[in-house]
C-alpha atoms as a PDB file:
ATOM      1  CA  UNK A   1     129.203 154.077 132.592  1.00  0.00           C
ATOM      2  CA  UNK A   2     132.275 153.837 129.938  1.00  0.00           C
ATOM      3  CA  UNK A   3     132.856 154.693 126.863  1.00  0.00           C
ATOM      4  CA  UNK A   4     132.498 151.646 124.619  1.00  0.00           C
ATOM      5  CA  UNK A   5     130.666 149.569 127.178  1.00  0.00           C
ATOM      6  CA  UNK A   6     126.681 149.026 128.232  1.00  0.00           C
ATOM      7  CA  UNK A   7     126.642 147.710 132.132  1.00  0.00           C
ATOM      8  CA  UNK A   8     123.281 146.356 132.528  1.00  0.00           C
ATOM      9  CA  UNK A   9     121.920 145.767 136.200  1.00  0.00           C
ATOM     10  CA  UNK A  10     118.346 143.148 136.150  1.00  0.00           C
ATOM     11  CA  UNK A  11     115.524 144.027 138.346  1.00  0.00           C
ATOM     12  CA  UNK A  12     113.539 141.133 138.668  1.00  0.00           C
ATOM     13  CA  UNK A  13     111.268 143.290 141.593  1.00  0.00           C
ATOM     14  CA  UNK A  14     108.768 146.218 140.089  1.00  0.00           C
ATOM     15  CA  UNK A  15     109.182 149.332 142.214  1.00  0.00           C
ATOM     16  CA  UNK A  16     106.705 149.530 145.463  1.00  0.00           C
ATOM     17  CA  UNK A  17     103.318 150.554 144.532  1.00  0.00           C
ATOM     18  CA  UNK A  18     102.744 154.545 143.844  1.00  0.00           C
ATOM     19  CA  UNK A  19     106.544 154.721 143.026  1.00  0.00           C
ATOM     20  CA  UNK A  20     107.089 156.606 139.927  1.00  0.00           C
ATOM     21  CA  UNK A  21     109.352 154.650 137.162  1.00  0.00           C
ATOM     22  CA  UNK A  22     111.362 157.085 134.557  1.00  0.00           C
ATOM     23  CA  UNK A  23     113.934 154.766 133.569  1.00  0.00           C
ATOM     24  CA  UNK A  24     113.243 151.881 130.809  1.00  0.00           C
ATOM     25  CA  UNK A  25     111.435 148.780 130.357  1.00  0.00           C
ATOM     26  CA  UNK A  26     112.572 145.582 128.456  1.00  0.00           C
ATOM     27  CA  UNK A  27     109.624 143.782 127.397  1.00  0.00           C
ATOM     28  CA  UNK A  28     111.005 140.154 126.123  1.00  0.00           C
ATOM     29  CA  UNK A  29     108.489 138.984 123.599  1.00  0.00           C
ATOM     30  CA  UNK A  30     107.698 134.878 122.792  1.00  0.00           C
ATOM     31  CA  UNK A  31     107.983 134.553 119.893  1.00  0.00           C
ATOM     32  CA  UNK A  32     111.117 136.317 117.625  1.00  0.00           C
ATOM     33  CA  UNK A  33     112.217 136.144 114.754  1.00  0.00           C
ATOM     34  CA  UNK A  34     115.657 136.997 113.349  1.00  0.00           C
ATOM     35  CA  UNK A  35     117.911 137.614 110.211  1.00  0.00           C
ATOM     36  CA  UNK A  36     121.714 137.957 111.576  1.00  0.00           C
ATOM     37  CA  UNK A  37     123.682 135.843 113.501  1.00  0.00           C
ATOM     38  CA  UNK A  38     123.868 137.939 116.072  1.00  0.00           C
ATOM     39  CA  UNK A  39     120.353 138.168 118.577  1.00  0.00           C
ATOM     40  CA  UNK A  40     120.086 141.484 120.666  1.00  0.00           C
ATOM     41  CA  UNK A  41     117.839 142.766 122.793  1.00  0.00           C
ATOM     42  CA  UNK A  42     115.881 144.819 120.334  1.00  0.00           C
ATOM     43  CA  UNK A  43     115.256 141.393 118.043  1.00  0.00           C
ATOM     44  CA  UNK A  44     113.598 139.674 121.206  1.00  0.00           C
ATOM     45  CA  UNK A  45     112.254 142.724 123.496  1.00  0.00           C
ATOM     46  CA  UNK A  46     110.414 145.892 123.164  1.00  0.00           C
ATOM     47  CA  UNK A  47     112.760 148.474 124.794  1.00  0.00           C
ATOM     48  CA  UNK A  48     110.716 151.882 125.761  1.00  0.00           C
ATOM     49  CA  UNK A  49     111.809 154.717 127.623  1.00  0.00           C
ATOM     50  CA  UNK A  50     114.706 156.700 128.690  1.00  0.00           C
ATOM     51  CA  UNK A  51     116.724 157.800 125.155  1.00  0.00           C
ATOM     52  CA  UNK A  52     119.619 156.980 124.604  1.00  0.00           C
ATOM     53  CA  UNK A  53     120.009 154.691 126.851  1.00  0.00           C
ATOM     54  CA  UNK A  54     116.995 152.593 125.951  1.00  0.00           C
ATOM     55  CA  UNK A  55     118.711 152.719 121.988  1.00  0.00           C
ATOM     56  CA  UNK A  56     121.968 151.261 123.662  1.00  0.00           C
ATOM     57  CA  UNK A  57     120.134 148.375 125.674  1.00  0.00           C
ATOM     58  CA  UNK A  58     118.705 147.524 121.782  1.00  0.00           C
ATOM     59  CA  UNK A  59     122.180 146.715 120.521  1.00  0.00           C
ATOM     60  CA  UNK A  60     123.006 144.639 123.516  1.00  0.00           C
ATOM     61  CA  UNK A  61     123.925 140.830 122.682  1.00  0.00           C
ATOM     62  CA  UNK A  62     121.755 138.469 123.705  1.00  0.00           C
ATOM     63  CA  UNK A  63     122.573 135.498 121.949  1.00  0.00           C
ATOM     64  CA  UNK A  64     124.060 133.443 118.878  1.00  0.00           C
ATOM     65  CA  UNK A  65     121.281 133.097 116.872  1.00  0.00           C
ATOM     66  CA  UNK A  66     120.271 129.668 115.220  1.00  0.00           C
ATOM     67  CA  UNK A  67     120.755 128.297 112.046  1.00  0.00           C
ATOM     68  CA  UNK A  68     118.379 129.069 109.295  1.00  0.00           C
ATOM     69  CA  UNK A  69     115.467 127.790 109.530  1.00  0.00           C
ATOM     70  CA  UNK A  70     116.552 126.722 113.114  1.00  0.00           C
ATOM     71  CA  UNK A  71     114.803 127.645 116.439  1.00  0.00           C
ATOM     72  CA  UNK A  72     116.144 128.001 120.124  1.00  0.00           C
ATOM     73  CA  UNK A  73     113.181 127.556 122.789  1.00  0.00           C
ATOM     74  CA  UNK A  74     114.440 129.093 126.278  1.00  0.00           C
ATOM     75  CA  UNK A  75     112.506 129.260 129.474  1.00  0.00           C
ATOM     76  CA  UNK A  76     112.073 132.048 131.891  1.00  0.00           C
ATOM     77  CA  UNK A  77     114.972 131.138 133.825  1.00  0.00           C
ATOM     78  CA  UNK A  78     117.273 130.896 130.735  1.00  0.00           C
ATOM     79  CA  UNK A  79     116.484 134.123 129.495  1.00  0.00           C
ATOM     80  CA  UNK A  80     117.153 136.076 133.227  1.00  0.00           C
ATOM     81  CA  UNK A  81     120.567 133.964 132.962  1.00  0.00           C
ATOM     82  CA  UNK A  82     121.139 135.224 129.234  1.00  0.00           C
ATOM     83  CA  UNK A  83     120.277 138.529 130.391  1.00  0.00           C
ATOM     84  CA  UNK A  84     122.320 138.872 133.406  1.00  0.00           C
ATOM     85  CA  UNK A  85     125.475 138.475 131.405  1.00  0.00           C
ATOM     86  CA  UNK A  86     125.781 142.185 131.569  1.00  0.00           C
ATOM     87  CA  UNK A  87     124.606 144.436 134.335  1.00  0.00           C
ATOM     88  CA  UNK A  88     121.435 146.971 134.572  1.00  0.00           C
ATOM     89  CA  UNK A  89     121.229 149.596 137.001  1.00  0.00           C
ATOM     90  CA  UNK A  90     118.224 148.576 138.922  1.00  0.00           C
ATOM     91  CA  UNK A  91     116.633 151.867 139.359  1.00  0.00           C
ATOM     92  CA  UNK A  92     116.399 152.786 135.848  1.00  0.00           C
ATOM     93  CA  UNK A  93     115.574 149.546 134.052  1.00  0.00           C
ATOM     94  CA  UNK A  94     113.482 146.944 134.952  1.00  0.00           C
ATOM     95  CA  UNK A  95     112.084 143.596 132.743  1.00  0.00           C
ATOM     96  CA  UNK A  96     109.034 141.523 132.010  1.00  0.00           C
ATOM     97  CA  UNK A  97     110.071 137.819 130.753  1.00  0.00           C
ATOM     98  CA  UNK A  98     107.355 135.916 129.249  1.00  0.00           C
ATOM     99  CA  UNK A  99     107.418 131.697 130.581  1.00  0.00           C
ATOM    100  CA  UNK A 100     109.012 130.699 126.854  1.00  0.00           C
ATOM    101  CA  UNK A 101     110.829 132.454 124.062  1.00  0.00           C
ATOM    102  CA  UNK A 102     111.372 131.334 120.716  1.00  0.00           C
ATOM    103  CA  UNK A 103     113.634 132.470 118.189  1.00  0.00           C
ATOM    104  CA  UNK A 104     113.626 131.410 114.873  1.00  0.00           C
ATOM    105  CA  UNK A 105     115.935 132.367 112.280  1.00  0.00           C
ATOM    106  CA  UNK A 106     114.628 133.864 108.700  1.00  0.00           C
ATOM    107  CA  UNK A 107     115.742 131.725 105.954  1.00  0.00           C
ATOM    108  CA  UNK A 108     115.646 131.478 102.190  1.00  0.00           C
ATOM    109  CA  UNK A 109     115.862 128.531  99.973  1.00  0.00           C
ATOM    110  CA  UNK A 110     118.017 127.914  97.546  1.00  0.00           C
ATOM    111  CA  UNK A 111     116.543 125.026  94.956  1.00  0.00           C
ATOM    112  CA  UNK A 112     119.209 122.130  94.189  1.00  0.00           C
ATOM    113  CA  UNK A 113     118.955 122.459  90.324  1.00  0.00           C
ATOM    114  CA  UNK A 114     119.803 126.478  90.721  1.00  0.00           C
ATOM    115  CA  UNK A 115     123.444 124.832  91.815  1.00  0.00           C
ATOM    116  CA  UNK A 116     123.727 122.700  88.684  1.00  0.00           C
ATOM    117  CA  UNK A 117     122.969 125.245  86.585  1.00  0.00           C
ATOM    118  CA  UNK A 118     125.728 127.297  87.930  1.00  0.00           C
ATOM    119  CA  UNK A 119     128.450 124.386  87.165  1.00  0.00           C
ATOM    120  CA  UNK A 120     126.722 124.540  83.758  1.00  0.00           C
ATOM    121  CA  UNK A 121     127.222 127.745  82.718  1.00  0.00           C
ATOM    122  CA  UNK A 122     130.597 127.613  84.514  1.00  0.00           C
ATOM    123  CA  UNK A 123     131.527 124.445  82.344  1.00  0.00           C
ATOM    124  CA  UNK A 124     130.521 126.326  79.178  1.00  0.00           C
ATOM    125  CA  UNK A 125     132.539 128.938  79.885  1.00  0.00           C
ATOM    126  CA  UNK A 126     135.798 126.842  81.452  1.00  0.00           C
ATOM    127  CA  UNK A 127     135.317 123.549  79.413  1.00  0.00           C
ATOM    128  CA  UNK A 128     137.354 123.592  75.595  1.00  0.00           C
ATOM    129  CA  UNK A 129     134.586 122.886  73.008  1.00  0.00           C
ATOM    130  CA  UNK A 130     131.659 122.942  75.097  1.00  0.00           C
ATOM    131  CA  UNK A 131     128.724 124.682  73.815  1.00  0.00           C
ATOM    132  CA  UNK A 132     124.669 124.863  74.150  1.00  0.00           C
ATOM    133  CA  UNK A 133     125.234 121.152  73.294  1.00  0.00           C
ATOM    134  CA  UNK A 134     126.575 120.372  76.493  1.00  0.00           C
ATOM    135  CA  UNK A 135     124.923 117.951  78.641  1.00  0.00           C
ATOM    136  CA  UNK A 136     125.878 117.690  82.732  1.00  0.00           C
ATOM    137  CA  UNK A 137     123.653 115.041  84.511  1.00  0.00           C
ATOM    138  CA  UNK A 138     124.123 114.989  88.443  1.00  0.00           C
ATOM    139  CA  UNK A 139     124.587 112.053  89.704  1.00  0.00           C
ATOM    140  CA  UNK A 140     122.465 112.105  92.659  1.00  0.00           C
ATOM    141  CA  UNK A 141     119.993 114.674  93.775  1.00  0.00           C
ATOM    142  CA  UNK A 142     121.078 117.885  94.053  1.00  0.00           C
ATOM    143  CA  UNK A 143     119.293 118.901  97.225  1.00  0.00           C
ATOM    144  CA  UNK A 144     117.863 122.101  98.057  1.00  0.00           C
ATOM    145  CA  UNK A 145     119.913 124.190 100.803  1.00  0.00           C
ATOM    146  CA  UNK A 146     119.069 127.008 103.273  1.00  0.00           C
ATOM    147  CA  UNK A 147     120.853 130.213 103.555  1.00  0.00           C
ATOM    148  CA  UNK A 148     120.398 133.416 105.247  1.00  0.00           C
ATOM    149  CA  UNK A 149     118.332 136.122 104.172  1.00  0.00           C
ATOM    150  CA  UNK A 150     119.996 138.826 101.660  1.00  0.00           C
ATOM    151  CA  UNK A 151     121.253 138.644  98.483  1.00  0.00           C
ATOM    152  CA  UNK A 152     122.497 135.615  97.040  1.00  0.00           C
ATOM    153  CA  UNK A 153     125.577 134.749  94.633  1.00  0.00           C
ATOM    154  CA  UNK A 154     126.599 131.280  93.616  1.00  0.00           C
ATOM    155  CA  UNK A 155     129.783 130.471  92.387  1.00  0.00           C
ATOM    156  CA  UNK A 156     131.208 127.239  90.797  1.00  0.00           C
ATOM    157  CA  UNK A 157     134.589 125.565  90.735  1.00  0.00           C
ATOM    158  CA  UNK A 158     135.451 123.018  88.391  1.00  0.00           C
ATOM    159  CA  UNK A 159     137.627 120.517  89.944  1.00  0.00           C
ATOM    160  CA  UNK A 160     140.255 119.209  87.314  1.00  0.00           C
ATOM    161  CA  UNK A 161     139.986 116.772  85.281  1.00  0.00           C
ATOM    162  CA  UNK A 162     140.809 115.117  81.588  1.00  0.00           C
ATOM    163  CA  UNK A 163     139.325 116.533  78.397  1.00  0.00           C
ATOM    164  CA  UNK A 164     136.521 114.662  77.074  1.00  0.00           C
ATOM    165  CA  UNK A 165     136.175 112.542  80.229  1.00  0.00           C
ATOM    166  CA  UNK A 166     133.050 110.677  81.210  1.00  0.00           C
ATOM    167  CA  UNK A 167     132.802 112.560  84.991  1.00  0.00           C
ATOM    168  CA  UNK A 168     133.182 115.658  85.985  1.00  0.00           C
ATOM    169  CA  UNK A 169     133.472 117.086  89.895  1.00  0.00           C
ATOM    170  CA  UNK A 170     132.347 120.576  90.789  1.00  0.00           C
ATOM    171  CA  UNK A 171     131.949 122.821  94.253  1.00  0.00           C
ATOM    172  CA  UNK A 172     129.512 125.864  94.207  1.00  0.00           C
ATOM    173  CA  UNK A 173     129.760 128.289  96.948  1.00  0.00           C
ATOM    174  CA  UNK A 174     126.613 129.709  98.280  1.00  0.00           C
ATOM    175  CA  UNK A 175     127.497 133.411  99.044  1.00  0.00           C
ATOM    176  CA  UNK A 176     124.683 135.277 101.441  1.00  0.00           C
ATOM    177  CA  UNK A 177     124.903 139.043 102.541  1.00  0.00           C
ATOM    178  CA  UNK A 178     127.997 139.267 101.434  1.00  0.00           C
ATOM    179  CA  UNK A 179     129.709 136.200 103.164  1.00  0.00           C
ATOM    180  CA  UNK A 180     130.233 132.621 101.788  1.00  0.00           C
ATOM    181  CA  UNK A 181     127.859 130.813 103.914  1.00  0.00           C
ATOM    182  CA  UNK A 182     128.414 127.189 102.264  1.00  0.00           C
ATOM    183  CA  UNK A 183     130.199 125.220  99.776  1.00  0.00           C
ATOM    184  CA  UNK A 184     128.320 122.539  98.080  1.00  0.00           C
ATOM    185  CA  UNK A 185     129.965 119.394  95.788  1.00  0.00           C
ATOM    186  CA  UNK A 186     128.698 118.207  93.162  1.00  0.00           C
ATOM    187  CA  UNK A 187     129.753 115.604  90.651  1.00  0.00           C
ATOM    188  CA  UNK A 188     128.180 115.016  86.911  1.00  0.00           C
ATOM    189  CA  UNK A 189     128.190 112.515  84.279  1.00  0.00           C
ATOM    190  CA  UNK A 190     129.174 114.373  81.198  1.00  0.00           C
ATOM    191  CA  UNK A 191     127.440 114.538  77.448  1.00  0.00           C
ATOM    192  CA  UNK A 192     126.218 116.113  75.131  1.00  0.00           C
ATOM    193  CA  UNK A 193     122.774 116.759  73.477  1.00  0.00           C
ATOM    194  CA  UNK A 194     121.271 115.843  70.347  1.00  0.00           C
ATOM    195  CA  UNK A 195     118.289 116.093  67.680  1.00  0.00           C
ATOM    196  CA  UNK A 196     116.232 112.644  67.858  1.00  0.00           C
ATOM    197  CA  UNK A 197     113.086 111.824  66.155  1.00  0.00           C
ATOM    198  CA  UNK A 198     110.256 111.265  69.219  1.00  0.00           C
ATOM    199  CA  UNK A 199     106.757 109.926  68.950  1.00  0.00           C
ATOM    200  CA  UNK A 200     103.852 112.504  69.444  1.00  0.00           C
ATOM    201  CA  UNK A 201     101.287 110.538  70.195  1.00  0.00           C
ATOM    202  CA  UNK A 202     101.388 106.425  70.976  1.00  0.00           C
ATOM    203  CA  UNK A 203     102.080 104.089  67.593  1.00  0.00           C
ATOM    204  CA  UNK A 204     100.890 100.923  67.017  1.00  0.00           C
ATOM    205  CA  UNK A 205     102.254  97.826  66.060  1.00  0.00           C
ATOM    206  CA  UNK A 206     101.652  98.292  62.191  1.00  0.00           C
ATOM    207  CA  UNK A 207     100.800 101.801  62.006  1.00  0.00           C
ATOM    208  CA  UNK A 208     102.032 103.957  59.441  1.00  0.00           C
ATOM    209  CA  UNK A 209     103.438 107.403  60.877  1.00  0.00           C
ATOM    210  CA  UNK A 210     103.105 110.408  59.143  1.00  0.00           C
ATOM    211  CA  UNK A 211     104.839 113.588  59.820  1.00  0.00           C
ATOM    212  CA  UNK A 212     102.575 114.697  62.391  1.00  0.00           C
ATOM    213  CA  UNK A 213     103.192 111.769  64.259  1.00  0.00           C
ATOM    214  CA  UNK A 214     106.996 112.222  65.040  1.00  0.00           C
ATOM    215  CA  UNK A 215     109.171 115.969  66.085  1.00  0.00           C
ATOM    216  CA  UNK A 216     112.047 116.517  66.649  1.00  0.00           C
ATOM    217  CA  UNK A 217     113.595 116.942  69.980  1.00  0.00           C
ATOM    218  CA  UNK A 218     116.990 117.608  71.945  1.00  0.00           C
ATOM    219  CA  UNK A 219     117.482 113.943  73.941  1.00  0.00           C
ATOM    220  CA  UNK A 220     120.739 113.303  75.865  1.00  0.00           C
ATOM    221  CA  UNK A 221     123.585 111.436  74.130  1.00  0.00           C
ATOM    222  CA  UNK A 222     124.279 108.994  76.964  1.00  0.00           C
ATOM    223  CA  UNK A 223     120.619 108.586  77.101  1.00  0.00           C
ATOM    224  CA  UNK A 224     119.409 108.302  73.232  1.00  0.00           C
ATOM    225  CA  UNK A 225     119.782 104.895  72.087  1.00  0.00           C
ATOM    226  CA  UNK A 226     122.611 104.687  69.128  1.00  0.00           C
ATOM    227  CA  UNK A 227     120.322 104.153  66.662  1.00  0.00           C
ATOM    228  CA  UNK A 228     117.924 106.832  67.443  1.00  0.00           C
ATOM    229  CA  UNK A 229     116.470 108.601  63.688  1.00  0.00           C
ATOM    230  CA  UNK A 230     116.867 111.735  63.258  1.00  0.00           C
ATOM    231  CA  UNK A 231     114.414 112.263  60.418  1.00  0.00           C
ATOM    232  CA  UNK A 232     111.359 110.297  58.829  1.00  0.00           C
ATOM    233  CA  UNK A 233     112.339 108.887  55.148  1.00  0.00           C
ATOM    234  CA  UNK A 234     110.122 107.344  52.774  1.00  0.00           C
ATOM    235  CA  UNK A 235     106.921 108.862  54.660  1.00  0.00           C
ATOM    236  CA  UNK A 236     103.727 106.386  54.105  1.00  0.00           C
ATOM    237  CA  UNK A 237     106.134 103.718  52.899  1.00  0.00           C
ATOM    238  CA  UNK A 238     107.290 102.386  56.525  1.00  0.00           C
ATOM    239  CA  UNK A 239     105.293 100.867  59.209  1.00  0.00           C
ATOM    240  CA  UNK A 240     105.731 100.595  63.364  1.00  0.00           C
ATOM    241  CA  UNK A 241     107.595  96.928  64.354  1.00  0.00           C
ATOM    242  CA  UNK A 242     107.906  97.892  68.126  1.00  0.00           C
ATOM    243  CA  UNK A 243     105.244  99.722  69.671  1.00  0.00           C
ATOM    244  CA  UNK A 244     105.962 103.446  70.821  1.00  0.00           C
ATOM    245  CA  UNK A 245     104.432 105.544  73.644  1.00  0.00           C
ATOM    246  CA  UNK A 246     103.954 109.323  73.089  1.00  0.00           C
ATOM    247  CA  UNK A 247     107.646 111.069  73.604  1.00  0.00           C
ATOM    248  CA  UNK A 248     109.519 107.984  73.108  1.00  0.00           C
ATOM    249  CA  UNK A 249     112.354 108.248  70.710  1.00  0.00           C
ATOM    250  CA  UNK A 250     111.876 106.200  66.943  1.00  0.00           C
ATOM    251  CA  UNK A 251     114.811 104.179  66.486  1.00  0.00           C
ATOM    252  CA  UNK A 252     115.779 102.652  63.065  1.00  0.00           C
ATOM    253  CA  UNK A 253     114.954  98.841  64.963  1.00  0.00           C
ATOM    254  CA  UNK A 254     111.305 100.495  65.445  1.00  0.00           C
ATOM    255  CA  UNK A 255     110.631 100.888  61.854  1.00  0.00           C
ATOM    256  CA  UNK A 256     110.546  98.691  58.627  1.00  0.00           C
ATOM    257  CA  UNK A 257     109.332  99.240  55.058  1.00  0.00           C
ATOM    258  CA  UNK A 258     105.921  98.470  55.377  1.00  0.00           C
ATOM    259  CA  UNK A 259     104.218  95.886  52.240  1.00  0.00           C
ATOM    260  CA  UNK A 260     103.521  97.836  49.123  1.00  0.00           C
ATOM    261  CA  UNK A 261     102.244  95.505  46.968  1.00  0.00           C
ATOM    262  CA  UNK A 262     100.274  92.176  47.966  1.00  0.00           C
ATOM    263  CA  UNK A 263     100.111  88.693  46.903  1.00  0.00           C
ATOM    264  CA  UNK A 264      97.379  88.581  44.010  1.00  0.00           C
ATOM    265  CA  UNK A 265      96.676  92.097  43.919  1.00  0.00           C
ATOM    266  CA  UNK A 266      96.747  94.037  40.668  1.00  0.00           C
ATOM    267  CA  UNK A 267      99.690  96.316  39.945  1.00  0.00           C
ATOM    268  CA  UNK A 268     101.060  98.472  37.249  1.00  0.00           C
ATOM    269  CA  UNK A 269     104.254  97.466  35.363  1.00  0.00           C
ATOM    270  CA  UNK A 270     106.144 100.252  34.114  1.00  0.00           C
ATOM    271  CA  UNK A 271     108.908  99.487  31.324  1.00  0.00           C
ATOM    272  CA  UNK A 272     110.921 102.589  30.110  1.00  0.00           C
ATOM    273  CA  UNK A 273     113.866 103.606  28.176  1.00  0.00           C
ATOM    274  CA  UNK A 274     115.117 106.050  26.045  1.00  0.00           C
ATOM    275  CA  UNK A 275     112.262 107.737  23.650  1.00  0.00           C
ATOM    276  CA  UNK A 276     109.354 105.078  25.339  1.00  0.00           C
ATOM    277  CA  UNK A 277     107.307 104.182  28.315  1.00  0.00           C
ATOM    278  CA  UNK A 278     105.071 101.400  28.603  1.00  0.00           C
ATOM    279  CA  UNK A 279     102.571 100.279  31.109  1.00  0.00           C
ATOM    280  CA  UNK A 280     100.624  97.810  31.650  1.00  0.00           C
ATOM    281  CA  UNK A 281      98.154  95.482  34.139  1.00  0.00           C
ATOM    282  CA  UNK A 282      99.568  92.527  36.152  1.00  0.00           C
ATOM    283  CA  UNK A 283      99.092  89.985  39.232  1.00  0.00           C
ATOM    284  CA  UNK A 284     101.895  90.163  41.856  1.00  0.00           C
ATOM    285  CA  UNK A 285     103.029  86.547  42.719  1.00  0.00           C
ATOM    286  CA  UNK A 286     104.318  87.545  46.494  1.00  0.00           C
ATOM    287  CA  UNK A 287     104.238  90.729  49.145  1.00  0.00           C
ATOM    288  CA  UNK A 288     107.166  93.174  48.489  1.00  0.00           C
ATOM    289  CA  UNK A 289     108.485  96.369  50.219  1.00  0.00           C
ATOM    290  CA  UNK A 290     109.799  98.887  48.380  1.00  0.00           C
ATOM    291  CA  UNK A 291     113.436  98.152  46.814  1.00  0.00           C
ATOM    292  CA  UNK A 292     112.304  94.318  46.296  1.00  0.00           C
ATOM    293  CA  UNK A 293     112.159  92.630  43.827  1.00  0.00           C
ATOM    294  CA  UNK A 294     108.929  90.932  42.417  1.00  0.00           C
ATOM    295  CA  UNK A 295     107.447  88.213  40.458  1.00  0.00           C
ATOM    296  CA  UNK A 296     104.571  89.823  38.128  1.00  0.00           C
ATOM    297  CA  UNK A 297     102.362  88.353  35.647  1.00  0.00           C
ATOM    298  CA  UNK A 298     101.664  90.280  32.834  1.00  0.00           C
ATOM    299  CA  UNK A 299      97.603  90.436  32.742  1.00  0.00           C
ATOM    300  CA  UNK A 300      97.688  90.397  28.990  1.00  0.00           C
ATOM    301  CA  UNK A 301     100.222  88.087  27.932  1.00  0.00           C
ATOM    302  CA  UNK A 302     100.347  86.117  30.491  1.00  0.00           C
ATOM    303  CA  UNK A 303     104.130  86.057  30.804  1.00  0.00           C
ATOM    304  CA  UNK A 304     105.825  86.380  34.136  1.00  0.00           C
ATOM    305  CA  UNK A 305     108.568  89.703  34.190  1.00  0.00           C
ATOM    306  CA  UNK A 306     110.883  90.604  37.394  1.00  0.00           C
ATOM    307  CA  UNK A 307     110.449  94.123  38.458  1.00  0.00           C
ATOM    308  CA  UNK A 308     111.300  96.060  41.814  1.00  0.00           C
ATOM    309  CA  UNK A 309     109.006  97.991  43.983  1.00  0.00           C
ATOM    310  CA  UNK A 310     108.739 101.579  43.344  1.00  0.00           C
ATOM    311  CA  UNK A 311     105.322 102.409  45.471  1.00  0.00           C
ATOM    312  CA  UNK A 312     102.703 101.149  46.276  1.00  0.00           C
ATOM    313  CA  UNK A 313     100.869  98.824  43.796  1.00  0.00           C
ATOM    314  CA  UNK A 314     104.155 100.005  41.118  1.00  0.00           C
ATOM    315  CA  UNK A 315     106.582  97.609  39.810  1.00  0.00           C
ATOM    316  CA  UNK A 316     109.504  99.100  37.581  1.00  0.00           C
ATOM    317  CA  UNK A 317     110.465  96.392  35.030  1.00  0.00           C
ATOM    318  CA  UNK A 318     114.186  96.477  33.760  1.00  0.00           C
ATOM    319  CA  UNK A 319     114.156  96.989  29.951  1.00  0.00           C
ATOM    320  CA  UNK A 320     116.336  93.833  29.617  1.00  0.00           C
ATOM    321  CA  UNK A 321     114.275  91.787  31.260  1.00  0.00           C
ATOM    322  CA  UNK A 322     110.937  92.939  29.918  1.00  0.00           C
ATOM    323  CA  UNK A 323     110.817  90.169  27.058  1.00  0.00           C
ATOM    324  CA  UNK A 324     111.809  87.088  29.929  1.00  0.00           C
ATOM    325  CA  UNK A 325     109.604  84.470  30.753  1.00  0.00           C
ATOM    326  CA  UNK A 326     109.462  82.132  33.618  1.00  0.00           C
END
């Protein structure tokens, strides 16, 4: 035997009955599974007897192993042909092959949205301006990819490109054990986020929302429709026009004033100026939001003032006009 080299001799034939055996036995296994890309003996077989020489016969080669997640299926005859690559001396090692072996290679996941979130970080760091405001949408599915077993280190590449454009390209390569395994591409639409008023539960058409009916949340800018609200004015004083489901975003087109004072109804009119206030009783003659102006007969006098809408069921009269009849 020399130095640096394993000859390995196959005895397919057990020694005659009553002879006594001292070498060692390869027992091939059917099922195996593996972690390198290498298969030896010792991944597929259980190799007892004779030290060192059974340790040596571990570390033989027996095959590339599959991919990850893959599996090889060989017969009887493949593995004595896989085996006889090298040689065994015949009276001190004999084998027992099973009808099938399988090997199957150990694998670990790595989820698609793990590499987007390294071209995010990366574009944080690389892209001028960019910030937790940010916003890189795949376009496509990211899908999730297999890699050996060990540790794992992505790392992303972004491909050129000009500032503030709409696209952006991007490879991630998967490292695994220590060797870059795969390189993945990956292209983006870019954006950025922003604070947009949202619906917390669904609003009817005419409802009035209250504060506990809208949040805030962080929406997508290519994604949030340009007239998205970012707060809730004039709370009780506006009503739904287009109905909303629970998390969709309030736009200004959603919303109008709602009707503060009604046709007929009873209202106060309030005249002030410097040094005075005066109130008094009177009909509305239309419907009015708040900011319109109204025609209002005075309950007393009869007369018929202008005012605007100040809340509900209160008219402001302009001092000027507080003597004018229609």
């Amino acid at each position: 035997m020399t130095s640096g080299r394993l000859l390995i001799a196959i005895v397919l034939a057990l020694p005659g009955v009553g002879a006594a055996f001292s070498g060692v036995t390869v027992r091939v296994a059917p099922d195996a599974v593996v972690a390198r890309d290498v298969v030896t003996v010792g991944d597929i077989a259980t190799v007892e007897g004779d030290e060192p020489l059974a340790s040596r016969i571990r570390q033989v080669r027996f095959s590339p192993a599959p991919p990850p997640g893959g599996r090889h299926r060989l017969d009887a005859a493949a593995i004595r042909a896989r085996l006889r690559t090298a040689t065994l001396d015949p009276a001190r090692v004999r084998v027992d092959v099973p009808e099938t072996l399988v090997i199957t290679r150990a694998f670990q996941v790595i989820p698609g949205e793990a590499l987007v979130e390294a071209v995010r970080r990366e574009a944080r760091t690389r892209l001028p301006g960019a910030g937790e405001d940010l916003a890189l949408l795949p376009i496509g599915r990211a899908d999730d990819r297999r890699a050996p077993t060990g540790d794992v280190a992505l790392a992303a590449r972004l491909h050129d490109a000009p500032v503030n454009a709409a696209f952006l390209a991007a490879t991630v390569t998967i490292t695994a054990a220590g060797r870059d395994y795969e390189t993945v591409t990956l292209t983006f639409r870019v954006g950025r986020y922003q604070q947009v008023l949202v619906a917390t539960r669904a609003l009817d058409l005419r409802a009035v929302p209250g504060l506990a009916d809208v949040r805030s949340d962080r929406r997508l800018s290519t994604e949030a429709p340009a007239d998205a609200l970012t707060e809730l004015r004039d709370v009780g004083d506006v009503e739904i026009v287009q109905a909303l489901k629970a998390g969709d975003v309030v736009t200004a087109r959603s919303l109008r004033p709602r009707i503060l004072v009604k046709r007929g109804e009873l209202v106060t009119l309030l005249l002030d100026g410097r040094g005075f206030r005066i109130t008094a009783q009177g009909e509305a003659g239309e419907d009015a939001r708040r900011g319109d102006t109204v025609r209002v007969v005075n309950a007393t006098s009869r007369r018929e003032v202008l005012g605007k809408v100040e809340g509900a069921g209160l008219v402001r009269v302009p001092f000027a006009d507080a003597g004018s009849t229609r």
